[in-house]
Protein backbone atom coordinates (compact mmCIF):
# COMPACT_ATOMS: atom_id res chain seq x y z
CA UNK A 1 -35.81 98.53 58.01
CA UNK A 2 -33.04 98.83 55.90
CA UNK A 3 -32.17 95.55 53.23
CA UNK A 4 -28.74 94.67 52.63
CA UNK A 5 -28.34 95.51 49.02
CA UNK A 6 -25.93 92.44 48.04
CA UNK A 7 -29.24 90.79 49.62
CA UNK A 8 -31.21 92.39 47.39
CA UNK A 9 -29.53 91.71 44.15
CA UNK A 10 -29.18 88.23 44.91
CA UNK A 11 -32.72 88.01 44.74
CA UNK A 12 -33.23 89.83 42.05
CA UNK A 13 -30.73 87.35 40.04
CA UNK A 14 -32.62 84.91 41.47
CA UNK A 15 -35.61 86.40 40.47
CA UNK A 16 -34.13 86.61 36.73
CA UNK A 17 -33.08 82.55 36.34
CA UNK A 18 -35.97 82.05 37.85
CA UNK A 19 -38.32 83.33 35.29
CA UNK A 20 -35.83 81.88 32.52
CA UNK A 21 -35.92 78.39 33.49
CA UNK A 22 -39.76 78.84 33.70
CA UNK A 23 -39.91 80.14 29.88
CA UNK A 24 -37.14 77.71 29.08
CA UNK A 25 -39.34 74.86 30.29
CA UNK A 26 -42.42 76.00 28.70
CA UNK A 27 -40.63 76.05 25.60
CA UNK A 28 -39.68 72.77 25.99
CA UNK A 29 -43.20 71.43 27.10
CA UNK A 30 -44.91 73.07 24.11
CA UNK A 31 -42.03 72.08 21.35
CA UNK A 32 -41.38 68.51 22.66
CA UNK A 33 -37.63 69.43 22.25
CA UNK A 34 -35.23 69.08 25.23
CA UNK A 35 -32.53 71.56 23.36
CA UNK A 36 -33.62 75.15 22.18
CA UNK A 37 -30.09 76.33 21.27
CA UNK A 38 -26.67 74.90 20.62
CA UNK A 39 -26.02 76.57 24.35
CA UNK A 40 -28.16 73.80 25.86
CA UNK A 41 -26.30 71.04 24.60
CA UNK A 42 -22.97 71.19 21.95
CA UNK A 43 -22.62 67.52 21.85
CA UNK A 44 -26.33 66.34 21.58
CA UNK A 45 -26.73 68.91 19.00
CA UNK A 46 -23.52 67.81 17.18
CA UNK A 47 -25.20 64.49 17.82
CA UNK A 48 -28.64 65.08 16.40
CA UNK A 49 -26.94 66.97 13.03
CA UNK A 50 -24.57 63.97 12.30
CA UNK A 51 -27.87 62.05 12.72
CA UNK A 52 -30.33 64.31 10.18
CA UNK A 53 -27.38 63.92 7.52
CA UNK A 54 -27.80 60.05 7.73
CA UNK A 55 -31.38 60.23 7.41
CA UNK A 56 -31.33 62.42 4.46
CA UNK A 57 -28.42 60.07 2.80
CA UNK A 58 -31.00 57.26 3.54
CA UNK A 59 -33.61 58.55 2.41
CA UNK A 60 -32.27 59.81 -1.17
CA UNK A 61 -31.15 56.45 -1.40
CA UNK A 62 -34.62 55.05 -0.89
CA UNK A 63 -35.68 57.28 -3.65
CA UNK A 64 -33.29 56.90 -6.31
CA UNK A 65 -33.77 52.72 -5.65
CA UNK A 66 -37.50 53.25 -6.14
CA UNK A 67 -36.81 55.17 -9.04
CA UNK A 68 -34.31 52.78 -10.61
CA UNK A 69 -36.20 49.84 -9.28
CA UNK A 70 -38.94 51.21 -11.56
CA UNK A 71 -36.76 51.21 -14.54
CA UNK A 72 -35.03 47.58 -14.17
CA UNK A 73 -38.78 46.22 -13.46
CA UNK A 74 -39.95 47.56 -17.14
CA UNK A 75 -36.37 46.40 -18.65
CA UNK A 76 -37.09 43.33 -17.10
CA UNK A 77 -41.00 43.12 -18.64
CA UNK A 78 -39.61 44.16 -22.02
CA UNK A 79 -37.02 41.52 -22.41
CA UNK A 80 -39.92 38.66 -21.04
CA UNK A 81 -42.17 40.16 -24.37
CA UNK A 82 -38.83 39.68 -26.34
CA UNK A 83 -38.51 35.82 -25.16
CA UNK A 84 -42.41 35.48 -26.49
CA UNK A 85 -41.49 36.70 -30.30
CA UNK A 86 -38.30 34.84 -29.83
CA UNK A 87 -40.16 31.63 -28.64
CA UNK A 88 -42.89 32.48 -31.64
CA UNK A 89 -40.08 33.08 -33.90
CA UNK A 90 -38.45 29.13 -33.15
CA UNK A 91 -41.53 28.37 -33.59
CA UNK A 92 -41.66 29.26 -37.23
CA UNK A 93 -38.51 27.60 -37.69
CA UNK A 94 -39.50 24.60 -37.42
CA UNK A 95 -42.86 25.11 -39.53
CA UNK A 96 -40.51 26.45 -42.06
CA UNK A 97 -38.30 23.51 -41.72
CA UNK A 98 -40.73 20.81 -42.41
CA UNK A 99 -39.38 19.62 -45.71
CA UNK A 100 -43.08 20.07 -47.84
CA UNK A 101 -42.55 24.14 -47.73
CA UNK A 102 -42.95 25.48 -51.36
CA UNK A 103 -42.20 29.26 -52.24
CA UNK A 104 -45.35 30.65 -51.19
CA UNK A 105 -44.95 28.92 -47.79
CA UNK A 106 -41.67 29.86 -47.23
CA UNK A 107 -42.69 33.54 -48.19
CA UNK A 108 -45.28 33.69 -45.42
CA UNK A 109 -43.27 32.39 -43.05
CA UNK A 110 -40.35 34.57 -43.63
CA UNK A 111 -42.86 37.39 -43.72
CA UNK A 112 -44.11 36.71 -40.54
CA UNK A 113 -40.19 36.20 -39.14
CA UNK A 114 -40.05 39.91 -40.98
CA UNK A 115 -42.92 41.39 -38.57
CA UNK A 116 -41.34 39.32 -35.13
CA UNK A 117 -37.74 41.07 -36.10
CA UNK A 118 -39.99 44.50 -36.01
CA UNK A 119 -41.47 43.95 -32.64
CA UNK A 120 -38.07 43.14 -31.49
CA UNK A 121 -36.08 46.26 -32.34
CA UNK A 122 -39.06 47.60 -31.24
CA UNK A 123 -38.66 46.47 -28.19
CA UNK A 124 -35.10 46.70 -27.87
CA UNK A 125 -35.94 50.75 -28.68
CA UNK A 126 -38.56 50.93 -25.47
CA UNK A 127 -38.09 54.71 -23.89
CA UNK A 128 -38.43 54.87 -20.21
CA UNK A 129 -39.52 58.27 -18.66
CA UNK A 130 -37.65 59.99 -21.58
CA UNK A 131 -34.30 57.69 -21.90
CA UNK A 132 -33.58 54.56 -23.86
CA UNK A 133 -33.23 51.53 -21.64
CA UNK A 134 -30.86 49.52 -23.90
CA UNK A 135 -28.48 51.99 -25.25
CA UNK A 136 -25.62 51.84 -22.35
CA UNK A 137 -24.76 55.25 -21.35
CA UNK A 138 -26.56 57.13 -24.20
CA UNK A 139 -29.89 57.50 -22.58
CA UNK A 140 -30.98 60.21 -25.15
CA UNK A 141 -29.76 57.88 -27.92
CA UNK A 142 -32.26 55.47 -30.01
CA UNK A 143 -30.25 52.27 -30.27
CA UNK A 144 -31.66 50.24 -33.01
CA UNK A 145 -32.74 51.26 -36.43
CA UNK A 146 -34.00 48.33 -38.75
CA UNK A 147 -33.08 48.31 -42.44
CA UNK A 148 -36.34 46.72 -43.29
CA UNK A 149 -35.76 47.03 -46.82
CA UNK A 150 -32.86 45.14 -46.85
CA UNK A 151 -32.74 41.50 -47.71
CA UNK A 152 -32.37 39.95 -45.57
CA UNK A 153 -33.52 43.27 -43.33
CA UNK A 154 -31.00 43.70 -40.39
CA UNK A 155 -30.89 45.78 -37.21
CA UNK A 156 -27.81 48.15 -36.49
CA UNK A 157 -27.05 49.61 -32.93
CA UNK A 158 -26.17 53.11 -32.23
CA UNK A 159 -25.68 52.87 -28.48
CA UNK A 160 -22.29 52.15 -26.65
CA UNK A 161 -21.09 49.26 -24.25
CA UNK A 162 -21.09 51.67 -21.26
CA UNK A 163 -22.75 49.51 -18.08
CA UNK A 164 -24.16 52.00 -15.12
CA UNK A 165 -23.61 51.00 -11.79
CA UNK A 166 -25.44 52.19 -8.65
CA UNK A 167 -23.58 52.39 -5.46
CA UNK A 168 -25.90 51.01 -2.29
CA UNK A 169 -25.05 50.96 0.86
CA UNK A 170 -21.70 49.31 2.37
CA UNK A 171 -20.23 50.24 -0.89
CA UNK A 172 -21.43 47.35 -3.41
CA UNK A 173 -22.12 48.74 -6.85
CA UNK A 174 -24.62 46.93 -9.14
CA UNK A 175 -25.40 46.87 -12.62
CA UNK A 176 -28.89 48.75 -13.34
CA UNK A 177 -28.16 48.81 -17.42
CA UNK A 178 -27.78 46.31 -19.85
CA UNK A 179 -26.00 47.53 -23.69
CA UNK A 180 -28.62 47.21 -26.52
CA UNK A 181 -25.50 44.67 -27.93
CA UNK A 182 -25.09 42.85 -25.35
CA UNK A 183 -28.74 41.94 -25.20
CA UNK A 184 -29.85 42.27 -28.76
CA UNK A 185 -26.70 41.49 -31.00
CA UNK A 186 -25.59 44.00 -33.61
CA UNK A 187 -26.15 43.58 -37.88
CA UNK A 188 -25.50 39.62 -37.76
CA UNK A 189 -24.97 39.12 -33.89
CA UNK A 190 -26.97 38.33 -31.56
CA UNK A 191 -30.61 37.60 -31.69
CA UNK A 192 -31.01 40.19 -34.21
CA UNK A 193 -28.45 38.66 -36.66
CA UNK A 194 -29.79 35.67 -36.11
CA UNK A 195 -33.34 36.46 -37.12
CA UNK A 196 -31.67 38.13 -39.96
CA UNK A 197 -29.84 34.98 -40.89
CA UNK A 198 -32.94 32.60 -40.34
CA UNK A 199 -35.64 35.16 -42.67
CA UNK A 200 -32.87 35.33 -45.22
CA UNK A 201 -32.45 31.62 -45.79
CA UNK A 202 -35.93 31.15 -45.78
CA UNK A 203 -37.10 33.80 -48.34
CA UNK A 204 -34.35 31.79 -50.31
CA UNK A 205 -35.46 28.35 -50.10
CA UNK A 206 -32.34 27.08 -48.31
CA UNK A 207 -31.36 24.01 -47.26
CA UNK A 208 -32.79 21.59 -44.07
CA UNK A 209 -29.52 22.08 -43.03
CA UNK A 210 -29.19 25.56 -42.97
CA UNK A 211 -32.12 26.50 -41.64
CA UNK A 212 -31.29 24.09 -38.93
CA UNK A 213 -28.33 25.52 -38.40
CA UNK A 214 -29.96 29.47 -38.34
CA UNK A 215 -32.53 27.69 -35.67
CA UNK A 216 -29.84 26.58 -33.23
CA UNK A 217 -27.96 30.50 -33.75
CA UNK A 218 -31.26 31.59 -33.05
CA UNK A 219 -31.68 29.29 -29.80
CA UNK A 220 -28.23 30.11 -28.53
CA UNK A 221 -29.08 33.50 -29.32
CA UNK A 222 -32.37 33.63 -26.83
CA UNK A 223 -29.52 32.09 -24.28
CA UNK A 224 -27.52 34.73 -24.48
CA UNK A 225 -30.27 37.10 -23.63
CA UNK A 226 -31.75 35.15 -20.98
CA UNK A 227 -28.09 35.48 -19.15
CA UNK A 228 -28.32 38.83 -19.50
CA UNK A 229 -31.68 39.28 -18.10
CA UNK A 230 -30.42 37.36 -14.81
CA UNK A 231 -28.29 39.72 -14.32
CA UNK A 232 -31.21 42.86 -14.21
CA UNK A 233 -33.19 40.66 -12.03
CA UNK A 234 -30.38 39.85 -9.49
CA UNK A 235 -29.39 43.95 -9.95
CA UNK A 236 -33.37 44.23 -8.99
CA UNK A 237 -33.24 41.77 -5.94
CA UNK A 238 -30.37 43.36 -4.61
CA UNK A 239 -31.55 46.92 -5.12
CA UNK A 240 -35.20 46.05 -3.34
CA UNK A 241 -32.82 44.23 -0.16
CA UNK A 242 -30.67 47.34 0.25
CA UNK A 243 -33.59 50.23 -0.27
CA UNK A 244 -35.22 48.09 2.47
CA UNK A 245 -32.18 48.07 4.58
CA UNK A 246 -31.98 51.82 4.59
CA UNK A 247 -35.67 52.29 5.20
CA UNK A 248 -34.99 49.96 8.56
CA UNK A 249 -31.86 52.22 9.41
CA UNK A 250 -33.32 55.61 8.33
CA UNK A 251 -36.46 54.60 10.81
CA UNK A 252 -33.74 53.38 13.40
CA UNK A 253 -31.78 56.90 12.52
CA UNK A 254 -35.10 58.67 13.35
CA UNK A 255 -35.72 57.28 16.51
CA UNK A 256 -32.37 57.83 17.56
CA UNK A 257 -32.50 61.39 17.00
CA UNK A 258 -35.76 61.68 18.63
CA UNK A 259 -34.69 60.22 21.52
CA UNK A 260 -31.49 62.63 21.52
CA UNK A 261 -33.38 66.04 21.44
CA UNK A 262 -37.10 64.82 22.60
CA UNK A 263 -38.31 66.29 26.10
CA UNK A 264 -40.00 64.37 28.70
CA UNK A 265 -43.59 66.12 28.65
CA UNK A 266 -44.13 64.56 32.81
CA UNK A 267 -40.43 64.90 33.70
CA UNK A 268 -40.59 68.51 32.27
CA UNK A 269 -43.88 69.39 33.73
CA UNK A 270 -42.68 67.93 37.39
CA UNK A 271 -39.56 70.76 37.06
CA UNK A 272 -41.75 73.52 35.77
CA UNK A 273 -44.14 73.31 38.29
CA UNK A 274 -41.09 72.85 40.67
CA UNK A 275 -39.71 76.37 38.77
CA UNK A 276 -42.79 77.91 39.04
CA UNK A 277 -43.41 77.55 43.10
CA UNK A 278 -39.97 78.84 43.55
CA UNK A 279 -40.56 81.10 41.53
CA UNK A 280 -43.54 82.66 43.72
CA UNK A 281 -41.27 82.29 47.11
CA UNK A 282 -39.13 84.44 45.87
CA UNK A 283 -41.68 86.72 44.91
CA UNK A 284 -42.91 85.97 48.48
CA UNK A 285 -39.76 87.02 49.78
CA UNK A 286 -39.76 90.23 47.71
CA UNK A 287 -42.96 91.17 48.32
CA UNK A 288 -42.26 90.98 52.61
CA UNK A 289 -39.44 93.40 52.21
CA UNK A 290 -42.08 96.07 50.57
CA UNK A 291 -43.29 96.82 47.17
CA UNK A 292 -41.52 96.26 44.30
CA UNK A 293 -41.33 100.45 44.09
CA UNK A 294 -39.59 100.82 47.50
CA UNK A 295 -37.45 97.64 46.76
CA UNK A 296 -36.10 99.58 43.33
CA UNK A 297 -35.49 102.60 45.91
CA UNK A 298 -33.33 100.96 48.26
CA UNK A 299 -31.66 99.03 45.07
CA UNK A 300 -30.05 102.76 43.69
């Protein structure tokens, strides 16, 4: 019997998409993925790389907000020990104040005034993971540096007034620094100038009046710091909302693309074992019109 050849190379293409759906399925079944190559599908593929560069962009966010989260919780922590010796420092004031204070007295308390003014620069000098937290944009700068020898002794800054911002989501930027000056005061500003101020007048023996008046610079002083410290903490509660935001929409993201390039294991088994029985008619077929040696024969 003799085969039509057209016949015969029609099943022979056959044949050939035949076994390449089969190894295209198989693929699919043991990767999971629905798209192999950009040939499957241009526009889920587009798709699904639009979608991996929002998932990174979420996720570096996530990390840099735990990171800077980090660094505004021990700012935060450091200007709470700065309220204490502030608080301890008052305090002294009025012990200081009392009216019945003789040299010696006033001595001892302006020492002790000396060693709360140390802890405070101190503070105000805290290094965070190799960068100054209160020296504005100059991370690698130390901000304070205490003239202790001085009388009265007084704190100078060395950092700028720069204020970082962070940039989440939807475009707000927040604050996630706070200037050593702003916070601290500078030679006779600030908390530092007025622990300056209120040491001096004590060592000195000066006046109810004075010292009253050094205690309320002092108070208005601790003010002043507390209103900066509200703003870290409402930088902090607004950095901990977004970074949670974008963990929601990177997992949302992530789903999304999952569901763009995943197979269906039981829908993709059904059409493999579909491929696969057509697959062996048509080697049926071949195999009733003679082996595959005498089908190659009548094929040149």
């Amino acid at each position: 019997m003799r085969v039509d050849p057209t016949y015969l190379s029609s099943l022979t293409g056959a044949l050939n998409q035949s076994s390449s759906t089969i190894n295209n399925l198989t693929s699919e079944l043991s990767s999971g993925l629905s798209i192999q190559s950009l040939q499957d599908n241009p526009v889920a593929v587009a798709q699904s790389a639009l979608l991996a560069s929002q998932i990174e962009q979420a996720d570096t966010f996530v990390q840099s907000a735990t990171g800077l989260g980090s660094r505004l919780q021990v700012a935060d922590s450091t200007l709470g020990d700065v309220v204490t010796q502030i608080n301890q420092a008052l305090s002294l004031a009025v012990q200081g104040n009392n009216g019945t204070q003789n040299a010696s007295n006033n001595a001892s308390v302006a020492q002790a005034l000396s060693g709360i003014l140390t802890e405070v620069v101190s503070l105000a000098n805290t290094n965070y993971q190799g960068q100054y937290l209160f020296s504005g944009s100059q991370g690698s700068v130390q901000p304070f540096t205490l003239n202790a020898a001085a009388i009265p002794p007084t704190a100078t800054y060395a950092g700028d007034t720069n204020v970082q911002t962070v940039e989440v989501p939807g475009g707000q930027k927040l604050p996630i620094n706070l200037p050593g000056s702003s916070v601290f005061g500078s030679g006779t500003t600030g908390i530092v100038g007025a622990l300056s101020q209120l040491i001096g007048d004590i060592s000195s023996g000066a006046s109810t009046a004075s010292i009253t008046t050094d205690t309320a610079g002092l108070t208005t002083a601790l003010g002043q710091l507390s209103g900066q410290r509200q703003i870290l903490d409402s930088s902090l509660s607004r950095l901990n909302s977004a970074s949670t935001f974008a963990q929601t929409s990177e997992s949302q993201l992530v789903v999304a693309q999952g569901t763009l390039v995943s197979a269906n294991p039981e829908q993709v088994a059904t059409q493999l074992s579909a491929a696969e029985t057509q697959h062996q008619a048509l080697l049926s077929v071949i195999s009733s019109l003679g082996n595959q040696e005498d089908l190659f024969q009548r094929m040149r």
